[in-house]
Protein backbone atom coordinates (compact mmCIF):
# COMPACT_ATOMS: atom_id res chain seq x y z
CA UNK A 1 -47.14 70.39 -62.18
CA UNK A 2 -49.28 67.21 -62.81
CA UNK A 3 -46.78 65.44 -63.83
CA UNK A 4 -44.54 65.38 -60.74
CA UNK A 5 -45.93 62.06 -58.58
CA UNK A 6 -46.27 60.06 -61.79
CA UNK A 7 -42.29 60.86 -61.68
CA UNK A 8 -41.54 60.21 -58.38
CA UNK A 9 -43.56 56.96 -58.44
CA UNK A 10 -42.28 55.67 -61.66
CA UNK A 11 -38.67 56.31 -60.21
CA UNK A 12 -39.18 54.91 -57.21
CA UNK A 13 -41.31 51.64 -58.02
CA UNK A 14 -38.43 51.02 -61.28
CA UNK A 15 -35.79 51.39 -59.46
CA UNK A 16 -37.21 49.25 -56.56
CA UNK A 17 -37.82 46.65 -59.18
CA UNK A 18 -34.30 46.80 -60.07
CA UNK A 19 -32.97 46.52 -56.58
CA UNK A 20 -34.63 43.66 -55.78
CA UNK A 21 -33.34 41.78 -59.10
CA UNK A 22 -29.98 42.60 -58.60
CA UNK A 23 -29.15 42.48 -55.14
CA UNK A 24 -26.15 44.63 -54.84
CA UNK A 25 -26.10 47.37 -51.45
CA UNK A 26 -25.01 50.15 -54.11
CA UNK A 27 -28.49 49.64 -56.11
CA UNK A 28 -30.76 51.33 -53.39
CA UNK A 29 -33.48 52.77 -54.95
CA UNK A 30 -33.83 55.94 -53.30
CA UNK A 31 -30.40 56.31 -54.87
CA UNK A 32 -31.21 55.45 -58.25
CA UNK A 33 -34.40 56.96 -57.87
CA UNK A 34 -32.77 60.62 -57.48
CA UNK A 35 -30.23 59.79 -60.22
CA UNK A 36 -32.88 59.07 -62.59
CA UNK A 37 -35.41 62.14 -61.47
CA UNK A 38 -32.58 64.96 -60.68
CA UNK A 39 -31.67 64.71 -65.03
CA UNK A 40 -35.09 64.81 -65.25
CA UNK A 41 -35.73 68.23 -63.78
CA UNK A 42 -32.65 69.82 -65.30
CA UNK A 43 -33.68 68.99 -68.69
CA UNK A 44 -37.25 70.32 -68.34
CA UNK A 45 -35.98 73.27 -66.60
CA UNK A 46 -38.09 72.57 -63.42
CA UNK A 47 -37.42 74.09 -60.43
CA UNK A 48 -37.64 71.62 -57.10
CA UNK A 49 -39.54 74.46 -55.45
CA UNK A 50 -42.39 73.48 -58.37
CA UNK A 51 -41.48 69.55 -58.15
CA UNK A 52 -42.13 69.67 -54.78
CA UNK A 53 -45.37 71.46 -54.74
CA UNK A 54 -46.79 69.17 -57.64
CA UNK A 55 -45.95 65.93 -55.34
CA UNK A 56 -46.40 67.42 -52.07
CA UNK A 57 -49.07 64.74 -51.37
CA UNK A 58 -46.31 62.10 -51.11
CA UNK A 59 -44.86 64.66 -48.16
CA UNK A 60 -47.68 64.46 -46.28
CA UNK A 61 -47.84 60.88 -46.40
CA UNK A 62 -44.23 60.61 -44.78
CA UNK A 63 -45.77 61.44 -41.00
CA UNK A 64 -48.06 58.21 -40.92
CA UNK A 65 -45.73 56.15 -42.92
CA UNK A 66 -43.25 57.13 -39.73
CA UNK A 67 -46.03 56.30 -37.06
CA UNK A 68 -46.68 52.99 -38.81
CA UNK A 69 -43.00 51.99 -37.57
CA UNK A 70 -44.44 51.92 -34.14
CA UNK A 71 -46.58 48.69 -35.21
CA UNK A 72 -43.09 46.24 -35.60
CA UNK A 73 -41.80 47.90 -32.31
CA UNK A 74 -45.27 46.97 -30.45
CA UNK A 75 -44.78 43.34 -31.55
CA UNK A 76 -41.23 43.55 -30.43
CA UNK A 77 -42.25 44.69 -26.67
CA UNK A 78 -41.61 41.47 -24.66
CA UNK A 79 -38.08 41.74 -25.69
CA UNK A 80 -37.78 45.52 -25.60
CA UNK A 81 -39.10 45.61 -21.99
CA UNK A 82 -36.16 42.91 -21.21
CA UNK A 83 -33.31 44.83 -22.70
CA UNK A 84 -34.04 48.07 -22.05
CA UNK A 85 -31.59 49.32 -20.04
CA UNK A 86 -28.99 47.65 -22.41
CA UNK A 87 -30.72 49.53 -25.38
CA UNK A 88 -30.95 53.52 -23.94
CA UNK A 89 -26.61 52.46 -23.18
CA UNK A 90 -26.31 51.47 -27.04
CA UNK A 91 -28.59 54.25 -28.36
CA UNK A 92 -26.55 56.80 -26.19
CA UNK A 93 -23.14 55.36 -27.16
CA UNK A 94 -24.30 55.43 -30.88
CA UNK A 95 -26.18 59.23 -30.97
CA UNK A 96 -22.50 60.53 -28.80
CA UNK A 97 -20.41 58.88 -31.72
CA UNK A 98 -22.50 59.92 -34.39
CA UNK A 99 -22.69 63.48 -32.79
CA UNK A 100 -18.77 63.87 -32.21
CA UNK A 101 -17.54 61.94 -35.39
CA UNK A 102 -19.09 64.06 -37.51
CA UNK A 103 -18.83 67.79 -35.91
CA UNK A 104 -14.86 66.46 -34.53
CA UNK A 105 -14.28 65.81 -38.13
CA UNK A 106 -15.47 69.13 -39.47
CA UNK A 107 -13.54 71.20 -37.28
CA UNK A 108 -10.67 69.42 -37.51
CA UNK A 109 -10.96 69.78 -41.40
CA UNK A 110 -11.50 73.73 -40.88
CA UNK A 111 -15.35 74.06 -41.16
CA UNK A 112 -16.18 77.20 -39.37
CA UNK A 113 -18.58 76.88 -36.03
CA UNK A 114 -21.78 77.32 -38.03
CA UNK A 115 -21.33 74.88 -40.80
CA UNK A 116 -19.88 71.94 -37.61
CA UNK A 117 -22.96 72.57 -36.06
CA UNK A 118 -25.29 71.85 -39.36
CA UNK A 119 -23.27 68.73 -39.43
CA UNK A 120 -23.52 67.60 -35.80
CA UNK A 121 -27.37 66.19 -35.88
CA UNK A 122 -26.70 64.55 -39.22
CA UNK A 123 -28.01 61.46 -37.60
CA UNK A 124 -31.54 61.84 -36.47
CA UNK A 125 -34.68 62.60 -38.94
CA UNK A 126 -34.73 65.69 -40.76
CA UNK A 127 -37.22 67.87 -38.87
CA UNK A 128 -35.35 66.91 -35.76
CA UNK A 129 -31.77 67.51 -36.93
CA UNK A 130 -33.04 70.97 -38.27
CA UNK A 131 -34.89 72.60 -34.95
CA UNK A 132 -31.25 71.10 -33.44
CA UNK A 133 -29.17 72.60 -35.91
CA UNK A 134 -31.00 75.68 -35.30
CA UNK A 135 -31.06 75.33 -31.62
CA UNK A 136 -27.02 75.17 -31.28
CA UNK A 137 -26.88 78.40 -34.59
CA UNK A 138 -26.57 76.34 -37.04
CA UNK A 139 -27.63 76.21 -40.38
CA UNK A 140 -30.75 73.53 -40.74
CA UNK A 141 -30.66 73.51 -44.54
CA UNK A 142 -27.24 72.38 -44.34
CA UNK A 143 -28.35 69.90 -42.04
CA UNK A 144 -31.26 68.52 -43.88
CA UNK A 145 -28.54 67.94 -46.85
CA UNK A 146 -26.40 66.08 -44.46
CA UNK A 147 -29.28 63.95 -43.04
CA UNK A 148 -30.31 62.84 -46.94
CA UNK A 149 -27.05 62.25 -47.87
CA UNK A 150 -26.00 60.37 -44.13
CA UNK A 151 -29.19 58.35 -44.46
CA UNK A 152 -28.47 56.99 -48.04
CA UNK A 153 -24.80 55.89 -46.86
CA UNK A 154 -26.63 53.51 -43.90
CA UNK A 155 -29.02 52.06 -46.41
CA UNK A 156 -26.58 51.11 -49.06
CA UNK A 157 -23.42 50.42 -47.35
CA UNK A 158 -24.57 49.48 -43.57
CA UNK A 159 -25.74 46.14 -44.34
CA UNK A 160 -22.45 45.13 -46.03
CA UNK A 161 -20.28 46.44 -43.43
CA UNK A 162 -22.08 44.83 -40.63
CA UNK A 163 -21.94 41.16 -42.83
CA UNK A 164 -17.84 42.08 -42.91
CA UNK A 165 -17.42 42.36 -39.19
CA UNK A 166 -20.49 39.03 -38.87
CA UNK A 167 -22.74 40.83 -36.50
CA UNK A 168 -25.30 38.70 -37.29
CA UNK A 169 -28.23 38.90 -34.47
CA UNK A 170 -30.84 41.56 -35.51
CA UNK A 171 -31.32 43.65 -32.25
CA UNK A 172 -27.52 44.62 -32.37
CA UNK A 173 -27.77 44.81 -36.31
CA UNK A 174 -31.12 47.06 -36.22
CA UNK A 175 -30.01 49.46 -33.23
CA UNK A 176 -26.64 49.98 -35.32
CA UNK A 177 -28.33 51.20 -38.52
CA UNK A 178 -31.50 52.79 -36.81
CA UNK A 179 -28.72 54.93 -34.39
CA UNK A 180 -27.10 56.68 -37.45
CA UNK A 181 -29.13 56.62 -40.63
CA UNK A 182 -32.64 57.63 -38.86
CA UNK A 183 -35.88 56.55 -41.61
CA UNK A 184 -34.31 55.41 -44.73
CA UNK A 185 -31.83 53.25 -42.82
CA UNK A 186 -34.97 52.05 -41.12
CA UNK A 187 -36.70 51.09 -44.05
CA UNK A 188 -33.70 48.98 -45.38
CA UNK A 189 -33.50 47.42 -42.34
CA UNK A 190 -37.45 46.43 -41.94
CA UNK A 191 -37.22 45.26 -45.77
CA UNK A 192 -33.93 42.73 -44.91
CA UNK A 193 -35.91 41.57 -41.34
CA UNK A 194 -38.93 42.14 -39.61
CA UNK A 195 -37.40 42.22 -36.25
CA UNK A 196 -34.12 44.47 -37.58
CA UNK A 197 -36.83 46.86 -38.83
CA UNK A 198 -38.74 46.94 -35.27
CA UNK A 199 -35.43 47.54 -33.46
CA UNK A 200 -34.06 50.29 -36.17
CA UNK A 201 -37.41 51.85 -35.53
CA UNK A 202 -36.81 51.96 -31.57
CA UNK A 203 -33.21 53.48 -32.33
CA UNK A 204 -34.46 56.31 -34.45
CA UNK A 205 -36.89 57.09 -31.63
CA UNK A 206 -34.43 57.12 -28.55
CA UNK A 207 -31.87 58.53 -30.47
CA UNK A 208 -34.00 61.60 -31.91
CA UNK A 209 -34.71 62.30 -27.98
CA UNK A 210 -31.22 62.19 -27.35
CA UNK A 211 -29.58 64.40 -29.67
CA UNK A 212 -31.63 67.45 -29.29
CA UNK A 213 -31.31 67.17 -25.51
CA UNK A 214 -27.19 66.28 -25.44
CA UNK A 215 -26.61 68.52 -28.70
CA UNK A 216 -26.43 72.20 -26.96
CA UNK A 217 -23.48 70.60 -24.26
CA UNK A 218 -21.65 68.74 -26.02
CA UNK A 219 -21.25 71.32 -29.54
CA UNK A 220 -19.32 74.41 -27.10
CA UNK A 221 -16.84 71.35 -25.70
CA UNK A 222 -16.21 69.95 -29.22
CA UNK A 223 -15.70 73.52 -30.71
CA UNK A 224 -13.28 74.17 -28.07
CA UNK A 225 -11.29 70.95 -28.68
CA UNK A 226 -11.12 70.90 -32.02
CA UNK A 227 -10.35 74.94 -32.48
């Protein structure tokens, strides 16, 4: 399918373009990006199995485009060594709220054990959240869906909420949206600030340690507090 990265690129870079000119958290252009390439595929009767093999080079970019977020966080260091205590406390108080908010809600909603545990490392990046999904029986495509759709939310509507309650320094501003919408709230964060991008980086980091490791004890408590 040749045709596949011209798509994604065009969809991306346009609705970048329009982001930038209109300035408004709901115009994210990941968003519009899937809006506009989604209709595309139903119309031409593609199959995302076959759009995903035709821009699979883009994939493969996505592991150094992650490592590259280490290169913010080394210039951050001096500050990072200082706080560090302060930051594991914040990262483990943000990846235990994500964690119970999300797998409390679906049991308390009726979700069965299986689908609360997709839900629970909705969080973290997606390879993470799935070997953790796995790891605790449940279902990692579910979880993958949860981790696109959690990750969009940060990105468009975290910046706006933390401007409504004035957090304003970039540490506490970058830890917040790094600890619960992994890479793409990253992204946002290092395009609004170079120093809320290095500290959303650090976030996804600590927190993607801590999930997997906290994940197996805390799902059996939350499944028997919530049944």
């Amino acid at each position: 399918m040749w045709w596949a990265i011209p798509l994604t690129l065009i969809g991306f870079y346009s609705a970048r373009y329009v982001a930038i000119k209109l300035k408004q958290p709901l115009i994210n252009p990941l968003l519009i990006s899937l809006l506009v390439i989604i209709p595309v595929l139903l119309l031409t009767h593609t199959s995302y199995e076959r759009y995903f093999q035709g821009s699979q080079i883009i994939n493969y970019l996505l592991q150094p485009a992650v490592v590259a977020l280490a290169f913010p966080l080394y210039e951050q260091l001096h500050q990072i060594r200082a706080r560090w205590k302060s930051i594991i406390i914040i990262c483990l108080i943000g990846s235990l709220a994500a964690m119970i908010s999300g797998t409390g809600l679906a049991l308390w909603m009726g979700a069965s054990p299986e689908l609360a545990a997709s839900v629970l490392p909705k969080s973290v990046t997606t390879p993470l959240a799935m070997a953790t999904a796995q790891s605790i029986h449940g279902i990692p495509a579910v979880s993958a869906i949860c981790v696109m759709f959690v990750g969009i939310l940060g990105a468009v509507f975290g910046y706006p909420i933390l401007n409504m309650l004035k957090i304003s320094t970039p540490s506490a501003r970058g830890l917040a949206i790094g600890s619960v919408s992994h890479a793409l709230g990253t992204a946002r964060c290092a395009e609004e600030n170079y120093q809320e991008g290095a500290y959303s980086s650090l976030a996804l980091v600590i927190c993607g340690i801590l999930t997997p490791l906290i994940a197996p004890f805390i799902f059996p408590v939350l499944v028997h507090l919530f049944s």
